[in-house]
C-alpha atoms as a PDB file:
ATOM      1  CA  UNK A   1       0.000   0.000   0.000  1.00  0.00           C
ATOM      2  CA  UNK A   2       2.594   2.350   0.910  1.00  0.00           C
ATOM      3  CA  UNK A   3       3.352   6.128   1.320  1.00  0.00           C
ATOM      4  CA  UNK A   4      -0.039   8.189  -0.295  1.00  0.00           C
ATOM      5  CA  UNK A   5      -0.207  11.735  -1.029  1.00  0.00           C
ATOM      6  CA  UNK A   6      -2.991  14.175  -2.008  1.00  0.00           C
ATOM      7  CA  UNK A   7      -3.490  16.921  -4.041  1.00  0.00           C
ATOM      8  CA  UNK A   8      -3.621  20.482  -1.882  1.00  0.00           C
ATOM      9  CA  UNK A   9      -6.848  21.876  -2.155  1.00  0.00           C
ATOM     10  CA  UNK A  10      -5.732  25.638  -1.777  1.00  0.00           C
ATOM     11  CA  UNK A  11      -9.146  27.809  -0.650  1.00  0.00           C
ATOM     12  CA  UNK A  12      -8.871  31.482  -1.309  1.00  0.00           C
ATOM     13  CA  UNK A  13     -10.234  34.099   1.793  1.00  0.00           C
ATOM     14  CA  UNK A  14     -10.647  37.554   2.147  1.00  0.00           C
ATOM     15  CA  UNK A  15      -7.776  37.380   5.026  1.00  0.00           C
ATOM     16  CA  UNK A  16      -5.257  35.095   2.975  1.00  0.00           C
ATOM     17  CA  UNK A  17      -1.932  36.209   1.253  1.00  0.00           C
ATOM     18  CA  UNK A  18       0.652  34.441  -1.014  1.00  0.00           C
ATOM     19  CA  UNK A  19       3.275  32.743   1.170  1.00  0.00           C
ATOM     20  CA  UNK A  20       1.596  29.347   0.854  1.00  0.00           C
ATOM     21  CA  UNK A  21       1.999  29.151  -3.029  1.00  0.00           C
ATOM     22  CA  UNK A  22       6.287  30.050  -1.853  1.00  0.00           C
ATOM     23  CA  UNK A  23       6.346  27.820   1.173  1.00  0.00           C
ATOM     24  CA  UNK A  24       4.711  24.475  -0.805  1.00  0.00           C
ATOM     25  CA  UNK A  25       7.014  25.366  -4.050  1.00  0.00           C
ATOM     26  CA  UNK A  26       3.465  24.679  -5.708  1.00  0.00           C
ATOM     27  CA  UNK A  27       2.683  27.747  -7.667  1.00  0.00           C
ATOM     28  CA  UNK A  28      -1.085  28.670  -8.083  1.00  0.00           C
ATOM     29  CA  UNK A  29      -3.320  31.377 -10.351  1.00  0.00           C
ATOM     30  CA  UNK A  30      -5.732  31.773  -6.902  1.00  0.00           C
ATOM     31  CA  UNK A  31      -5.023  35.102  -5.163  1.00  0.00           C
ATOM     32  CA  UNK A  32      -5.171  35.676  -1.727  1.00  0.00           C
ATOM     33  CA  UNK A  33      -4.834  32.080  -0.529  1.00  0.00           C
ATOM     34  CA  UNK A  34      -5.778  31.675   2.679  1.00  0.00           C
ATOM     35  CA  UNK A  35      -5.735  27.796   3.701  1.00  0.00           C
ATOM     36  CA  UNK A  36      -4.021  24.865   1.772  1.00  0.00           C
ATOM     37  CA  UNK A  37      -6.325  21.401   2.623  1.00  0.00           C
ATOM     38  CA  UNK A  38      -3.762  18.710   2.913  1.00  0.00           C
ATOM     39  CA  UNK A  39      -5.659  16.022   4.041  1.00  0.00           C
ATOM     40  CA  UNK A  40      -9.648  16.088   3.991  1.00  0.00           C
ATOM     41  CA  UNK A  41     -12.562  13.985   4.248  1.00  0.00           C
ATOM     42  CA  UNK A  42     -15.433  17.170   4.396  1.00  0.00           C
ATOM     43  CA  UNK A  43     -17.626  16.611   1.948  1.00  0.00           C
ATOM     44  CA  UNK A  44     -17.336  19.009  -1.417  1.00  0.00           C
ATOM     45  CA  UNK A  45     -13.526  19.102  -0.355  1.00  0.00           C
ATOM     46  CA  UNK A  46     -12.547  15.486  -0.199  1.00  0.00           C
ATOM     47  CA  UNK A  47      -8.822  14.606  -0.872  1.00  0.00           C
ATOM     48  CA  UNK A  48      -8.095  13.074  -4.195  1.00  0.00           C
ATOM     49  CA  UNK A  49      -4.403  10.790  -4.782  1.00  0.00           C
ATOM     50  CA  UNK A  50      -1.943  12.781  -6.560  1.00  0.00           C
ATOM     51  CA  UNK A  51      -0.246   9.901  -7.543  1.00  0.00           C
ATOM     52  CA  UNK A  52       0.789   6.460  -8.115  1.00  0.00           C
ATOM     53  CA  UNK A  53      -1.771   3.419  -8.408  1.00  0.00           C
ATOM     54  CA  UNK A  54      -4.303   5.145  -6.414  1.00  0.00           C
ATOM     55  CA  UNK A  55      -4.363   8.355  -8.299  1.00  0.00           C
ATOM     56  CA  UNK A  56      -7.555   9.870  -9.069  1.00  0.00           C
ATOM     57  CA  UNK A  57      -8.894   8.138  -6.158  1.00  0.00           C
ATOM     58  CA  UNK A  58     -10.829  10.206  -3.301  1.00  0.00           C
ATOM     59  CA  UNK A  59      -9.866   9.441   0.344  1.00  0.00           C
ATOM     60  CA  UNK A  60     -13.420   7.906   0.948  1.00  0.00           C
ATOM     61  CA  UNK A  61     -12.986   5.349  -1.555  1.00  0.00           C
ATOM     62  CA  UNK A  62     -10.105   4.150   0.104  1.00  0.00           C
ATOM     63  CA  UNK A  63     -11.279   4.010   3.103  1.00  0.00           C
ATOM     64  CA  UNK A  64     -14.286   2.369   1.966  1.00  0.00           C
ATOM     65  CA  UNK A  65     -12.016  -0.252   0.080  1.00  0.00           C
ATOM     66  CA  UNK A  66      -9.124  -0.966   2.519  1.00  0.00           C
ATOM     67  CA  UNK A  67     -11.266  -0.079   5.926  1.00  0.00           C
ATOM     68  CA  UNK A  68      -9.376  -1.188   8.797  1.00  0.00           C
ATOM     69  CA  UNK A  69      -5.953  -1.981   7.020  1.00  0.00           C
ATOM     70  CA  UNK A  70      -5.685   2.054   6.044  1.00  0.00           C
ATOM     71  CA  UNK A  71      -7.458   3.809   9.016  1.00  0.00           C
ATOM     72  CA  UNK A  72      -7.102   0.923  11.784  1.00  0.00           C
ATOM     73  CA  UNK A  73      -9.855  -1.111  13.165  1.00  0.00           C
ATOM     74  CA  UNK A  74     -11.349   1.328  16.255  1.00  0.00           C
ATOM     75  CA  UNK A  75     -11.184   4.183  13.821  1.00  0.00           C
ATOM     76  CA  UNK A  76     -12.874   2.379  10.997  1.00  0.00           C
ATOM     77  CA  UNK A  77     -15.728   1.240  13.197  1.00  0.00           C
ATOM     78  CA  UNK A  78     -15.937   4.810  15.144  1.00  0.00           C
ATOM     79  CA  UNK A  79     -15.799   6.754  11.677  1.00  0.00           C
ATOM     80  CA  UNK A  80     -16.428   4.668   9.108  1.00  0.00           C
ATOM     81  CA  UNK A  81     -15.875   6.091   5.505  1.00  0.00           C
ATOM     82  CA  UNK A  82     -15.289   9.670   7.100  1.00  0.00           C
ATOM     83  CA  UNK A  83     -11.801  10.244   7.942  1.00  0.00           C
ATOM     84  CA  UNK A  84     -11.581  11.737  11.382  1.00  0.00           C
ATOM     85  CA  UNK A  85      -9.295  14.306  10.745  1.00  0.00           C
ATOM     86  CA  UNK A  86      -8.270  17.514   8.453  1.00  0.00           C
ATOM     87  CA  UNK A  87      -5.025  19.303   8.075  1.00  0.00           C
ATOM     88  CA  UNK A  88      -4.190  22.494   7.004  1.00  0.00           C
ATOM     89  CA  UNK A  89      -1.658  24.924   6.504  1.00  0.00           C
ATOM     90  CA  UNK A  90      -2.844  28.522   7.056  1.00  0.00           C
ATOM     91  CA  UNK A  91      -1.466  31.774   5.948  1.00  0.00           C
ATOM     92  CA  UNK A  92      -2.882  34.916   7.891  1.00  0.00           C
ATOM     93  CA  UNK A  93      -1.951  38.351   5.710  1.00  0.00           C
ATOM     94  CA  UNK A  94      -4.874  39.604   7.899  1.00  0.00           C
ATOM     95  CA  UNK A  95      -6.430  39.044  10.907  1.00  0.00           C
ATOM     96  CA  UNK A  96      -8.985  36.322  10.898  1.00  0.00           C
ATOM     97  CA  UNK A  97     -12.399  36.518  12.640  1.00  0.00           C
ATOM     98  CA  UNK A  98     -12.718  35.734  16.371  1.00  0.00           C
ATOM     99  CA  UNK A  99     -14.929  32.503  16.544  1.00  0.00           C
ATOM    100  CA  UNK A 100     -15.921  29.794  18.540  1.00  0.00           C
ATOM    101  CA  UNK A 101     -16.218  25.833  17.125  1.00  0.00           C
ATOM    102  CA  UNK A 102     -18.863  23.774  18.835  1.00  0.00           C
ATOM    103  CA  UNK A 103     -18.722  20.660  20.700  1.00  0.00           C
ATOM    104  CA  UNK A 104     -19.681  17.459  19.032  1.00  0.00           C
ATOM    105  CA  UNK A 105     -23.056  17.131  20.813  1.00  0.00           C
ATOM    106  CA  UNK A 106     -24.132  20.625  19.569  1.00  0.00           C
ATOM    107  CA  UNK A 107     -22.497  20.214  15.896  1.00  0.00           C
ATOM    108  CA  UNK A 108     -24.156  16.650  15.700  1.00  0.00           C
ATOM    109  CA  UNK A 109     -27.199  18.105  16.752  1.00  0.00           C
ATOM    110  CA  UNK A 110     -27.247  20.973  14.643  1.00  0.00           C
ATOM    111  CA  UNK A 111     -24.986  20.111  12.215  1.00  0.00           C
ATOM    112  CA  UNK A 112     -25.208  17.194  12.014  1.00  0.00           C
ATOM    113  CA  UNK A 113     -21.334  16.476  12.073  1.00  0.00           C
ATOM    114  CA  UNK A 114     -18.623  16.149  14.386  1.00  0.00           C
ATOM    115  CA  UNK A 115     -17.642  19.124  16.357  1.00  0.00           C
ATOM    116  CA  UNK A 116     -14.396  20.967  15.936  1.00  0.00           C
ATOM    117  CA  UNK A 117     -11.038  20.368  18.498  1.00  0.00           C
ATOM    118  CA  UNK A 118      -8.213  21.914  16.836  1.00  0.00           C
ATOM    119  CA  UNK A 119      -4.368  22.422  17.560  1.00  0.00           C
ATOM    120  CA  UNK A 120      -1.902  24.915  16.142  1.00  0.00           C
ATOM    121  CA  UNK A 121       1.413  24.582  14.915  1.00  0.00           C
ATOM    122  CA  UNK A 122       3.293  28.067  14.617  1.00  0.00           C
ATOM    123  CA  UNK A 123       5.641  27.690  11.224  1.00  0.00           C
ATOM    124  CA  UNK A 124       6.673  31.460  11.132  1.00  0.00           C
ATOM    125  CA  UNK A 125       5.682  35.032  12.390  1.00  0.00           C
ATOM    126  CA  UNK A 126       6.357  38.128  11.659  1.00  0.00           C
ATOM    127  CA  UNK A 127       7.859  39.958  14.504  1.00  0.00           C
ATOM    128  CA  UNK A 128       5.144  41.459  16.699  1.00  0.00           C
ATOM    129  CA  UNK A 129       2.293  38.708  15.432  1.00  0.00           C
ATOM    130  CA  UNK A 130       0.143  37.401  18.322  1.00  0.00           C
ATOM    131  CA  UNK A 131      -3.048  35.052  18.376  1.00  0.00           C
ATOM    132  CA  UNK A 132      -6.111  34.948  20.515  1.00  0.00           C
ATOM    133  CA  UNK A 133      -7.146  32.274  22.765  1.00  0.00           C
ATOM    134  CA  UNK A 134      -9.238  32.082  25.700  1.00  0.00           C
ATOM    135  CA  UNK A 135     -10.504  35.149  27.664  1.00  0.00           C
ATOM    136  CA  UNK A 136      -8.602  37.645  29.824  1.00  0.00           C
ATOM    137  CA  UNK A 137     -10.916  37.059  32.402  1.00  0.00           C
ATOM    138  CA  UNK A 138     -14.225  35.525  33.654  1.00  0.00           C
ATOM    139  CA  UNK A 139     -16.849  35.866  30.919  1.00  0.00           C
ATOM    140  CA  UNK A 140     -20.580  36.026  30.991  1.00  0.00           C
ATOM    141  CA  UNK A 141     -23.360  35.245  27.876  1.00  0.00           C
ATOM    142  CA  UNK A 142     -24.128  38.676  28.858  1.00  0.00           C
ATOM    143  CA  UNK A 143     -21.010  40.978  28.938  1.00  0.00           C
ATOM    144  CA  UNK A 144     -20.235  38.487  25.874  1.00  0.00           C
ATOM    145  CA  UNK A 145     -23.400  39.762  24.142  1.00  0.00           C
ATOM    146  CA  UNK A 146     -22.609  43.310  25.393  1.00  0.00           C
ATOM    147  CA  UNK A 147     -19.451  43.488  23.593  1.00  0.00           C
ATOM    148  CA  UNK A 148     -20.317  41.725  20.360  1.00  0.00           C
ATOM    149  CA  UNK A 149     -22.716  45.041  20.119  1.00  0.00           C
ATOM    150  CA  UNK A 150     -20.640  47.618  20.922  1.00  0.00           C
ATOM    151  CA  UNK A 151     -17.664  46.536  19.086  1.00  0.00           C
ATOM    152  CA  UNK A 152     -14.912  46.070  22.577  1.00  0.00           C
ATOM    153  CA  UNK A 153     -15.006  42.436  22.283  1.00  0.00           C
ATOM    154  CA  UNK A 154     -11.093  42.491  21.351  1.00  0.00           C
ATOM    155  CA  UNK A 155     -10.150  44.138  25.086  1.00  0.00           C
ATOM    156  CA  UNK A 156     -11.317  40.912  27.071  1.00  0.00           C
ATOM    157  CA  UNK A 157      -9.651  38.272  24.858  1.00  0.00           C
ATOM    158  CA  UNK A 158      -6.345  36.840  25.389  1.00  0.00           C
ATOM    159  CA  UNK A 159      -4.089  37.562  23.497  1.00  0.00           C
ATOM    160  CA  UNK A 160      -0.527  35.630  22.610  1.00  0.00           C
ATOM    161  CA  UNK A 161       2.714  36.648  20.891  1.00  0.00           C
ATOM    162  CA  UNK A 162       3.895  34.304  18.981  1.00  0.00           C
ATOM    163  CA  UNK A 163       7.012  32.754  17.548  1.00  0.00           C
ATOM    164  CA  UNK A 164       8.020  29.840  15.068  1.00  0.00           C
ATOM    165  CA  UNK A 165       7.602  26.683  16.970  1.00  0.00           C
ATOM    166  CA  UNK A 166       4.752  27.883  19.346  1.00  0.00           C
ATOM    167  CA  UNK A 167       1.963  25.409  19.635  1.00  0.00           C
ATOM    168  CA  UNK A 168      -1.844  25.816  21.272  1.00  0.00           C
ATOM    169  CA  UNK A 169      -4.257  23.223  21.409  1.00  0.00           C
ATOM    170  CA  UNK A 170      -7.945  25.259  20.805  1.00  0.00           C
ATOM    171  CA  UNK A 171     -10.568  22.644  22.527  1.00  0.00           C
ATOM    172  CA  UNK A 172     -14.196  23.197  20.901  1.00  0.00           C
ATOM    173  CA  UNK A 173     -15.362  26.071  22.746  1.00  0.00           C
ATOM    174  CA  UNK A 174     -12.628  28.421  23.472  1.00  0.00           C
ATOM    175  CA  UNK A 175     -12.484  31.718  21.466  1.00  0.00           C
ATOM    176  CA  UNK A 176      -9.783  32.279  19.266  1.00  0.00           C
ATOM    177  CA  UNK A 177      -8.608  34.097  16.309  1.00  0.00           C
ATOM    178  CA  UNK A 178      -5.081  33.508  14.044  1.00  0.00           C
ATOM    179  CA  UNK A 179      -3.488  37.374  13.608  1.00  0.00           C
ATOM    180  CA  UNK A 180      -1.851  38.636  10.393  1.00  0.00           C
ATOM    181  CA  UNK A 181       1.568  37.620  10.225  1.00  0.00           C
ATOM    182  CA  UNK A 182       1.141  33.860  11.046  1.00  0.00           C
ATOM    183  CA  UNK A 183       1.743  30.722   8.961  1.00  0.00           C
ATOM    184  CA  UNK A 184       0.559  27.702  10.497  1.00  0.00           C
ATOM    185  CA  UNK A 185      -0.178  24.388  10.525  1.00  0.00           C
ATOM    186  CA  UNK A 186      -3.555  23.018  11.827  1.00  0.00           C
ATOM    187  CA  UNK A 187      -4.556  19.668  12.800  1.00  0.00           C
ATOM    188  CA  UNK A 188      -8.210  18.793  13.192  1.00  0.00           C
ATOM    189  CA  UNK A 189     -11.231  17.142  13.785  1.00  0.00           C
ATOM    190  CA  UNK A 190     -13.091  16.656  10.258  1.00  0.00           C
ATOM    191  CA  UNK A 191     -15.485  19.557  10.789  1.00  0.00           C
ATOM    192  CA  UNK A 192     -16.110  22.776   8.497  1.00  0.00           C
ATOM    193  CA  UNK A 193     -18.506  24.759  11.225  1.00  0.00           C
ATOM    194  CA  UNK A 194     -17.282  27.717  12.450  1.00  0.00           C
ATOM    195  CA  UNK A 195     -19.709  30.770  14.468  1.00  0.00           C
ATOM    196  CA  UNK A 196     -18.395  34.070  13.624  1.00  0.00           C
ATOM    197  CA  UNK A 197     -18.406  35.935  16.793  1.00  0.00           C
ATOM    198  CA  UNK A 198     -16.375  39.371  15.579  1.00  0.00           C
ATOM    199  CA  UNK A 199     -15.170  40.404  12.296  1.00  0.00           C
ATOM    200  CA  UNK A 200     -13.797  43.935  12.789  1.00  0.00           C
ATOM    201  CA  UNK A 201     -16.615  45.043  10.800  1.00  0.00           C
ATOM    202  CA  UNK A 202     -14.817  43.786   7.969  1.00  0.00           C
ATOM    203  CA  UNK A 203     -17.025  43.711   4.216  1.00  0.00           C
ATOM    204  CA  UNK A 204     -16.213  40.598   1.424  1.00  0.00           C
ATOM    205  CA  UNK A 205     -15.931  41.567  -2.258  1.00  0.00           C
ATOM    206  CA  UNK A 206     -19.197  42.278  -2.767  1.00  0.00           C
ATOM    207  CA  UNK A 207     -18.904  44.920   0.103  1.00  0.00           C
ATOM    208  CA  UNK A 208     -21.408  42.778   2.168  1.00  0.00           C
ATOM    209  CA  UNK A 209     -20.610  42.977   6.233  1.00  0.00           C
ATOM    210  CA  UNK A 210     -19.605  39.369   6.370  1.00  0.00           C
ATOM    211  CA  UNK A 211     -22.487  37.301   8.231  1.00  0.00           C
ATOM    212  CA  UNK A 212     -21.922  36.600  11.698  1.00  0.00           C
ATOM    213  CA  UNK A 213     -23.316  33.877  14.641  1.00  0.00           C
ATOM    214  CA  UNK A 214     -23.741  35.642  17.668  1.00  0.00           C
ATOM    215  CA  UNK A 215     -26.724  33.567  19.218  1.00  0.00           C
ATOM    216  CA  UNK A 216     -25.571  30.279  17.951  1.00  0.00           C
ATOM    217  CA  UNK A 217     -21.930  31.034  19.347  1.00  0.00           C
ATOM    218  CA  UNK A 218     -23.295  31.971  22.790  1.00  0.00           C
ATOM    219  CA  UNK A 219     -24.484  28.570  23.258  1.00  0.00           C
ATOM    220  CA  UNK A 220     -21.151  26.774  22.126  1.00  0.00           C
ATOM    221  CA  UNK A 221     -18.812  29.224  24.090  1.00  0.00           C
ATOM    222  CA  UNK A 222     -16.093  28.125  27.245  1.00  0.00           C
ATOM    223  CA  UNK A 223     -16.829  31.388  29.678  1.00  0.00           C
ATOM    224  CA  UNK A 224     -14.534  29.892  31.904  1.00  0.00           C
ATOM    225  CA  UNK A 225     -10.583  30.317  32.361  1.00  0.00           C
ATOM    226  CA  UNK A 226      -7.588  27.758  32.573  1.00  0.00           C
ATOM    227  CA  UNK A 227      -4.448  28.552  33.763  1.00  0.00           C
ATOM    228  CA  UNK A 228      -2.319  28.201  30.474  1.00  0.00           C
ATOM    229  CA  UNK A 229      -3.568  28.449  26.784  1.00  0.00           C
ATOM    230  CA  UNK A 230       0.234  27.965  25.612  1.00  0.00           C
ATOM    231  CA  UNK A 231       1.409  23.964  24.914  1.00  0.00           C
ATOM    232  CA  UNK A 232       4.851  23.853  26.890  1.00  0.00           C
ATOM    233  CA  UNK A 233       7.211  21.573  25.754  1.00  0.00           C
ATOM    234  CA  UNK A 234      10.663  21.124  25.247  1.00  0.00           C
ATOM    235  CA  UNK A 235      12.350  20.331  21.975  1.00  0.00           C
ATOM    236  CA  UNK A 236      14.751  17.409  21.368  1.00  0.00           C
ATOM    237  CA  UNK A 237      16.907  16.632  18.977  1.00  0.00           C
ATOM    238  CA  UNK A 238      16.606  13.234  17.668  1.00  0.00           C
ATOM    239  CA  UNK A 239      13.833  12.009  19.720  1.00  0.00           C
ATOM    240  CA  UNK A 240       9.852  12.164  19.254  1.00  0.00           C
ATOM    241  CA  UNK A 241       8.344  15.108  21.698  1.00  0.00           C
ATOM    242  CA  UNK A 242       4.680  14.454  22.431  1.00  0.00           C
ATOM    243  CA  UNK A 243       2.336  18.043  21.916  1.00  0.00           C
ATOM    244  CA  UNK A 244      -0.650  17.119  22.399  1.00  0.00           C
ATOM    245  CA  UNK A 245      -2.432  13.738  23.275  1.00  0.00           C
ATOM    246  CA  UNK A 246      -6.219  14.059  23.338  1.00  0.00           C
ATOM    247  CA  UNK A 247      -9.105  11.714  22.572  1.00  0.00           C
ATOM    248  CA  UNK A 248      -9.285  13.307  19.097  1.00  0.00           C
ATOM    249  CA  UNK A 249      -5.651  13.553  18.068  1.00  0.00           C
ATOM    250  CA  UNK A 250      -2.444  12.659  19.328  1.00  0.00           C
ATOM    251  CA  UNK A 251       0.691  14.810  17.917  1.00  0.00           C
ATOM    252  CA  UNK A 252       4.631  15.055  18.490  1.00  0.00           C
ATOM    253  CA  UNK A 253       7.059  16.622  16.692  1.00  0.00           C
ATOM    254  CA  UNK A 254      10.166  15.370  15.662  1.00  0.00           C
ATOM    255  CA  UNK A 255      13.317  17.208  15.263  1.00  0.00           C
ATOM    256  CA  UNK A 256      15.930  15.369  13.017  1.00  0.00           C
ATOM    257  CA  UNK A 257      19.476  15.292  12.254  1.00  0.00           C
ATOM    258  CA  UNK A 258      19.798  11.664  11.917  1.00  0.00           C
ATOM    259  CA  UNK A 259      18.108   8.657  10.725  1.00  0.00           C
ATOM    260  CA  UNK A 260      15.504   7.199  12.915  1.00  0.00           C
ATOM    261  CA  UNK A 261      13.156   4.138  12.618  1.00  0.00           C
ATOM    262  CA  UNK A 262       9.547   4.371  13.671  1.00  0.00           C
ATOM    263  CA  UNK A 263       7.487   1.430  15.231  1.00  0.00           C
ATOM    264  CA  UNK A 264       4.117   1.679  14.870  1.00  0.00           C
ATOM    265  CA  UNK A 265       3.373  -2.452  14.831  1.00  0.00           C
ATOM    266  CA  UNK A 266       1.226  -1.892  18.131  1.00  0.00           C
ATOM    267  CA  UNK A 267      -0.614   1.584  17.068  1.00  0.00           C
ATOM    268  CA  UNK A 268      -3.892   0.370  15.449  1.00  0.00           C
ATOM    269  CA  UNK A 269      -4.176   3.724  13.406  1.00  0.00           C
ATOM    270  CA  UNK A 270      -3.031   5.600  10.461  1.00  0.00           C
ATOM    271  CA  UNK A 271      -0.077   8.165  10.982  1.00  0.00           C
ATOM    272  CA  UNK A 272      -0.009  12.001   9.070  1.00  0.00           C
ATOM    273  CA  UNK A 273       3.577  13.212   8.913  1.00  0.00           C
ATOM    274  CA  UNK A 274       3.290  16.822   8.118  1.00  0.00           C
ATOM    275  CA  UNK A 275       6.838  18.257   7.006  1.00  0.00           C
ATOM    276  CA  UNK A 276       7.195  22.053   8.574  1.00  0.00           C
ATOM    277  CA  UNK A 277      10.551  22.220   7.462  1.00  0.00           C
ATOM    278  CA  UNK A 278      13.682  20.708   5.992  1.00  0.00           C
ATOM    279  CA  UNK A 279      13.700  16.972   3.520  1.00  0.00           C
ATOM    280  CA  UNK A 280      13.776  13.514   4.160  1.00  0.00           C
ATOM    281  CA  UNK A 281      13.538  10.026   2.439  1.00  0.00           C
ATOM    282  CA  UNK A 282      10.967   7.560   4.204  1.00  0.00           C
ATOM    283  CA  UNK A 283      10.957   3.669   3.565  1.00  0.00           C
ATOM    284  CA  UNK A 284       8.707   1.227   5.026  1.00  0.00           C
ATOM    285  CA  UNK A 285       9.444  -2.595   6.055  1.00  0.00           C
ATOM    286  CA  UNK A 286       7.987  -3.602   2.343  1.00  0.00           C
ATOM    287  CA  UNK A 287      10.194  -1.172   0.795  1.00  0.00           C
ATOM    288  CA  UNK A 288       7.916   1.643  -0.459  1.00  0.00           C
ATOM    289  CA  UNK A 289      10.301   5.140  -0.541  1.00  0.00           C
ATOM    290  CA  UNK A 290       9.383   8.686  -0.946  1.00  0.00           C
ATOM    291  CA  UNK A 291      10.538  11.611  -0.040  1.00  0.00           C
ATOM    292  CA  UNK A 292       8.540  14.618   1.965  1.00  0.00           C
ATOM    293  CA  UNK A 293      10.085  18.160   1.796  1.00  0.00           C
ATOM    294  CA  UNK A 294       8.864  21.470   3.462  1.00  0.00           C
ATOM    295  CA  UNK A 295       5.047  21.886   3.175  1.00  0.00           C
ATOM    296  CA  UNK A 296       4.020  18.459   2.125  1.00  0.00           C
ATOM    297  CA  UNK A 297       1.680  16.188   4.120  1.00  0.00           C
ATOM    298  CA  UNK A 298       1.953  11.999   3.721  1.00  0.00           C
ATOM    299  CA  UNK A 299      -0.252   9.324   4.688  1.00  0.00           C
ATOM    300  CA  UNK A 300       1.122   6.134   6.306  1.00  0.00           C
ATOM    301  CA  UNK A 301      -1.469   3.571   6.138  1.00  0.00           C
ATOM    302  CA  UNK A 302      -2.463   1.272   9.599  1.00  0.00           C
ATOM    303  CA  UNK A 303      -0.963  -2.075   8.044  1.00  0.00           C
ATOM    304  CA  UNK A 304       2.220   0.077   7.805  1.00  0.00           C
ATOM    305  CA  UNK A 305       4.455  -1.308  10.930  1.00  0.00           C
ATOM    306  CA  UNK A 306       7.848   0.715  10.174  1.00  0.00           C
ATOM    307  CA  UNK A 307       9.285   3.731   8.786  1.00  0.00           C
ATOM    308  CA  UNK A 308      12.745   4.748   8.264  1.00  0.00           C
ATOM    309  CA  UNK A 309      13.249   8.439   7.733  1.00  0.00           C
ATOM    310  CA  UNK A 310      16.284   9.568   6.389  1.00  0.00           C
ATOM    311  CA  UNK A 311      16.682  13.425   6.656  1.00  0.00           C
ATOM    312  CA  UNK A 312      18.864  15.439   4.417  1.00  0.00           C
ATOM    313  CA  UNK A 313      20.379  17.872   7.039  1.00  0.00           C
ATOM    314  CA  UNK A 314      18.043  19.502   9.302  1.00  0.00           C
ATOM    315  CA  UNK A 315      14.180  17.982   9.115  1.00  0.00           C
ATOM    316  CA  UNK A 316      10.921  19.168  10.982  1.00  0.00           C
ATOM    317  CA  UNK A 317       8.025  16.888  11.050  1.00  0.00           C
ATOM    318  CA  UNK A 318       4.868  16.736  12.945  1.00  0.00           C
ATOM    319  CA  UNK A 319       3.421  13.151  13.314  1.00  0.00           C
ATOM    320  CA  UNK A 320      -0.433  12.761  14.083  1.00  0.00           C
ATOM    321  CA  UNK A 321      -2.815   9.837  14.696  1.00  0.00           C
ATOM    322  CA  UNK A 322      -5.831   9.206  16.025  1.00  0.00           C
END
């Protein structure tokens, strides 16, 4: 089965610039490019094979063929044909709206789809660039409300400077925002609802203020506080460093100068490697090879119990699973 790639599915925004097209090497004719779909199972933006025997083929279909032996055996029975999560690489030239995601009760409800748990990956930053997540302080629906109206809903957000290798997980909930500035990678559940809380008032090409979800954010919305919005971790070389590990995605990054050998013979699930920086060959135990460079996104089937990766110098990868 191998190593499978997917086309990108660039998706242009009002808020998107041009650094995605430079950081993939993958040229496009779409201006103002806001998000580059890696890997996707939404519906009307499904993932199609860029290559070898399954090109052509949407990510469905294979699931639907291969089942367990591509997804592993809980997640096929828990998901099914949907794959259970979407990555993305974001480029913020402007500031995007502050919005909420809801929980999967709520989205199943009135959505009918999962809800939305998300994690960040800070690539680069401009100096100065920050992010929101979480509020300053204790929030009501009511001062919430208050301050949607009368346009001071940025003074009781948090607010984060940020820096290349900065990570946040963003729990369905919790208010947040990317600023301009920011490339980033995202790692998902398989969910396309957002509730546009603010949106500085901001108008689309048609000159249209863009539409926003006050009431149904009010209902989805953490008012509450925790004590750290930042992931802290330490980096180190060589080894796998575990970001985030929660019941919808687990994530480490791994920091290479040499060659290393993966085991995943007891992990009943697919793996993502998402390449933030740097090169590096990969082999598998049947000997399948490819190579993943800066801004490309590979997917290691379940059956898969080794990889090899070989870097060429200096290589950044995030690894995800679910």
């Amino acid at each position: 089965m191998g190593f499978i790639r997917f086309v990108p599915l660039f998706k242009s925004t009002l808020w998107g610039g041009n650094r995605l097209q430079l950081y993939k090497n993958c040229p496009q004719d779409i201006k103002t490019v806001g998000e580059s779909w890696e890997l996707s199972g939404v519906p009307g933006s499904e993932s199609v094979v860029s290559e070898g025997c399954y090109q052509g083929r949407t990510l469905s279909s294979l699931i639907d063929e291969m089942k367990g032996e591509l997804v592993g055996k809980d997640n096929y029975l828990r998901f099914g044909n949907r794959f259970p999560l979407l990555i993305k690489f974001i480029d913020a030239r402007q500031d995007l709206s502050i919005q909420v995601h809801p929980k999967d009760e709520m989205a199943r409800m009135r959505h009918h789809c999962p809800g939305k748990n998300e994690m960040w990956y800070v690539i680069d930053a401009v100096p100065g660039a920050r992010l929101c997540s979480g509020w300053l302080g204790k929030m009501t629906p009511e001062e919430y409300e208050k301050r949607v109206a009368d346009n001071t809903i940025e003074e009781v957000l948090r607010w984060h400077e940020v820096h290349p290798g900065d990570v946040f997980n963003i729990p369905a909930g919790r208010v947040h925002s990317i600023g301009a500035g920011i490339l980033l990678a995202e790692i998902q559940q398989t969910s396309d609802i957002t509730y546009r809380i603010y949106d500085y008032n901001r108008r689309d090409a048609d000159g249209n203020l863009r539409e926003l979800h006050t009431e149904l954010a009010k209902d989805a919305i953490d008012y509450g506080e925790v004590d750290n919005y930042r992931v802290q971790y330490i980096s180190n070389l060589n080894e796998p460093v575990e970001l985030v590990s929660t019941p919808y995605y687990h994530t480490s990054l791994y920091d290479l100068t040499e060659v290393m050998t993966c085991d995943y013979s007891e992990l009943d699930s697919f793996v993502i490697y998402i390449c933030v920086s740097g090169k590096a060959t990969l082999r598998d135990e049947n000997g399948n090879i490819s190579v993943i460079s800066r801004g490309e996104t590979i997917l290691i089937p379940a059956k898969t119990n080794e990889v090899r990766i070989e870097p060429e110098g200096d290589i950044k990868l995030l690894e995800s699973w679910v």
